[in-house]
Protein backbone atom coordinates (compact mmCIF):
# COMPACT_ATOMS: atom_id res chain seq x y z
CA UNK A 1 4.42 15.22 14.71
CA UNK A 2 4.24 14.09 18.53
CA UNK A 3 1.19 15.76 18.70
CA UNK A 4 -0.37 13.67 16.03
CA UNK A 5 1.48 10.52 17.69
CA UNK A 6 -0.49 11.37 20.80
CA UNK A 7 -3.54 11.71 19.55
CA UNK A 8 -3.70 8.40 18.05
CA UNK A 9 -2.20 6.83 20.77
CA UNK A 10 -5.36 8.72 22.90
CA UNK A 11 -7.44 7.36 19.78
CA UNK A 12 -6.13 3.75 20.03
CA UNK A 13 -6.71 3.97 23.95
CA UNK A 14 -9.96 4.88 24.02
CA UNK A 15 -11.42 2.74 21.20
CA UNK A 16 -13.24 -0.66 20.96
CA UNK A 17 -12.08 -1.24 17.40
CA UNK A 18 -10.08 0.03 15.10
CA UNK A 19 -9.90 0.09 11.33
CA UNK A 20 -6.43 1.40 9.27
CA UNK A 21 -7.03 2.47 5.93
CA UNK A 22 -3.79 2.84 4.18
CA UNK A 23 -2.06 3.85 1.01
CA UNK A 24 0.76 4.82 -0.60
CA UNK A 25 2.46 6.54 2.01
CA UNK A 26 2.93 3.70 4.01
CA UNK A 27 4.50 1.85 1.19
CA UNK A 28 6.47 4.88 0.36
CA UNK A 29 8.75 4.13 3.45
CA UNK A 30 8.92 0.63 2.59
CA UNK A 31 10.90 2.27 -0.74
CA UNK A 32 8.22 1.80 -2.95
CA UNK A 33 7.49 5.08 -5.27
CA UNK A 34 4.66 6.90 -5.25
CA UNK A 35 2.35 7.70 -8.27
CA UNK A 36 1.87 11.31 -7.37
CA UNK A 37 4.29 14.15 -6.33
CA UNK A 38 7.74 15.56 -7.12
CA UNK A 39 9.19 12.05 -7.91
CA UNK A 40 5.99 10.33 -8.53
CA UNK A 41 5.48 7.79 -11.47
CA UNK A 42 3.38 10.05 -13.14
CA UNK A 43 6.32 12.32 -13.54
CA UNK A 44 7.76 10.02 -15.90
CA UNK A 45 5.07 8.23 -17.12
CA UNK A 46 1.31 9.32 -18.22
CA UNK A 47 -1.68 8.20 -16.49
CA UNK A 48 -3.70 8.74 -19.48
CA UNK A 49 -1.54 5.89 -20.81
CA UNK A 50 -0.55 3.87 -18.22
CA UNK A 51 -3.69 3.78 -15.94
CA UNK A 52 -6.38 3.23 -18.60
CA UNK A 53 -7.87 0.72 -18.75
CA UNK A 54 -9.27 1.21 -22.08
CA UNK A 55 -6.00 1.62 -23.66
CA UNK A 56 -4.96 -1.12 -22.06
CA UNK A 57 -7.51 -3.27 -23.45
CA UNK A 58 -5.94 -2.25 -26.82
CA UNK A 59 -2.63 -2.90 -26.10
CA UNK A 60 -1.19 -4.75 -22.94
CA UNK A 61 2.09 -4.63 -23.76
CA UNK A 62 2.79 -1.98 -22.57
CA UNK A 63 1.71 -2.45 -19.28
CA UNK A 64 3.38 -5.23 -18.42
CA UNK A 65 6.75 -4.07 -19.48
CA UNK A 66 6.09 -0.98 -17.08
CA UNK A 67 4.84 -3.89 -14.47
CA UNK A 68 7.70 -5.50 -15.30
CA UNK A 69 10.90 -2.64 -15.53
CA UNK A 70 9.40 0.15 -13.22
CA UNK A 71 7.16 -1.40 -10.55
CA UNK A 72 7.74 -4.85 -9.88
CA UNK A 73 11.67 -4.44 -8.65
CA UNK A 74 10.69 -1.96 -5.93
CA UNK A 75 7.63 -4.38 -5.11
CA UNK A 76 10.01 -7.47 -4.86
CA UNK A 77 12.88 -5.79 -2.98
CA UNK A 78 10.67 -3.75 -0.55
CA UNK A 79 10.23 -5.20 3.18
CA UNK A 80 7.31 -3.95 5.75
CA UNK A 81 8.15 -0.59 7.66
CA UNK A 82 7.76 -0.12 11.19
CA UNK A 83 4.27 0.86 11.01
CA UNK A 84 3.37 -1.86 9.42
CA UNK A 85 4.49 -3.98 12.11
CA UNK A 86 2.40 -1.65 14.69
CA UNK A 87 -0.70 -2.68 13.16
CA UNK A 88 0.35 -5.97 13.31
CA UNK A 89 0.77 -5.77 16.97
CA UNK A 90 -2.85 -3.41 17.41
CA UNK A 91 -4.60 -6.77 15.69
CA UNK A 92 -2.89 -8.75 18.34
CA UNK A 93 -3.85 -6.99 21.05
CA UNK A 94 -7.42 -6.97 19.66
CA UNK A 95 -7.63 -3.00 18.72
CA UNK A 96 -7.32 -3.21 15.14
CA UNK A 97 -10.05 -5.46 13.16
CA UNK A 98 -8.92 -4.41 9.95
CA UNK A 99 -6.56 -3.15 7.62
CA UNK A 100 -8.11 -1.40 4.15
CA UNK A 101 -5.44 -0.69 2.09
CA UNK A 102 -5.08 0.66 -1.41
CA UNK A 103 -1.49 -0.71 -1.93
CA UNK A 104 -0.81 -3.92 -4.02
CA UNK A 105 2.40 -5.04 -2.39
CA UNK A 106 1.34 -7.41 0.41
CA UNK A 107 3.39 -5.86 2.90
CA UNK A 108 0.44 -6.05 5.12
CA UNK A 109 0.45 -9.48 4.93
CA UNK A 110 4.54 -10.35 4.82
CA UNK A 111 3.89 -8.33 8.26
CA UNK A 112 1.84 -10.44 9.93
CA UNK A 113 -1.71 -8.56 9.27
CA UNK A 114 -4.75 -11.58 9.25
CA UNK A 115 -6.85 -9.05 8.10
CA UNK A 116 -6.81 -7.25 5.63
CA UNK A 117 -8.85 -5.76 2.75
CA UNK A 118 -6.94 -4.78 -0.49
CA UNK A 119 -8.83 -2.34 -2.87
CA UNK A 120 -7.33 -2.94 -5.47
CA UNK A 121 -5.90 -6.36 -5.74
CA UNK A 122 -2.64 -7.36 -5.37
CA UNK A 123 1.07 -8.30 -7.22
CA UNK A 124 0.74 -11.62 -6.38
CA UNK A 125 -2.15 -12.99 -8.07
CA UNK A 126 -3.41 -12.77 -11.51
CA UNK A 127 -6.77 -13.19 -12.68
């Protein structure tokens, strides 16, 4: 793991700008779950169901009551990790110009991250 630590720090160093593209792993030690792996959501629930949109189209309801019981508690409780909080400091020092993310919790932002690029969407708007 230090290895990898230096390298990026030898990365960061040496670079004119900087993009971080993150996912769920970074939310993952914020305490939010995963969909994948041993204790992923998909162990419990099934993707076929719950991230199709077709069948959603059909029936919503179910959706939001997984929204509402599985994933927005551990999006409402969960506070920014230390790394988020490094690339808040790498975008004030001018070595990070953006943040792509695939995560929906806004931790980026609670952080302190200007600017940032969500894939898809976010928890806190509905359109």
């Amino acid at each position: 793991m230090d290895d990898k630590i230096d390298r990026l720090k030898d990365i960061a160093a040496n670079s004119k700008q900087l993009v971080a593209f993150t996912g769920a792993g970074l939310s993952a030690e914020s305490g939010i779950p995963t969909y994948r792996g041993t204790d992923g959501i998909w162990s419990k629930y099934d993707p076929a169901k719950y991230a199709n949109f077709q069948y959603f189209l059909k029936d919503p309801s179910y959706y939001w009551q997984f929204f509402r019981d599985v994933r927005y508690p551990s999006l409402k409780q969960a506070q920014p990790s230390a790394a988020h909080y490094v690339l808040v400091e790498l975008e004030k020092r001018g070595i990070l110009s953006l943040v792509i993310t695939q995560n929906i919790d806004g931790l980026h932002q609670i952080a302190g991250q200007s600017k940032v690029c969500e894939l898809h969407g976010n928890s806190r708007q509905m359109k």
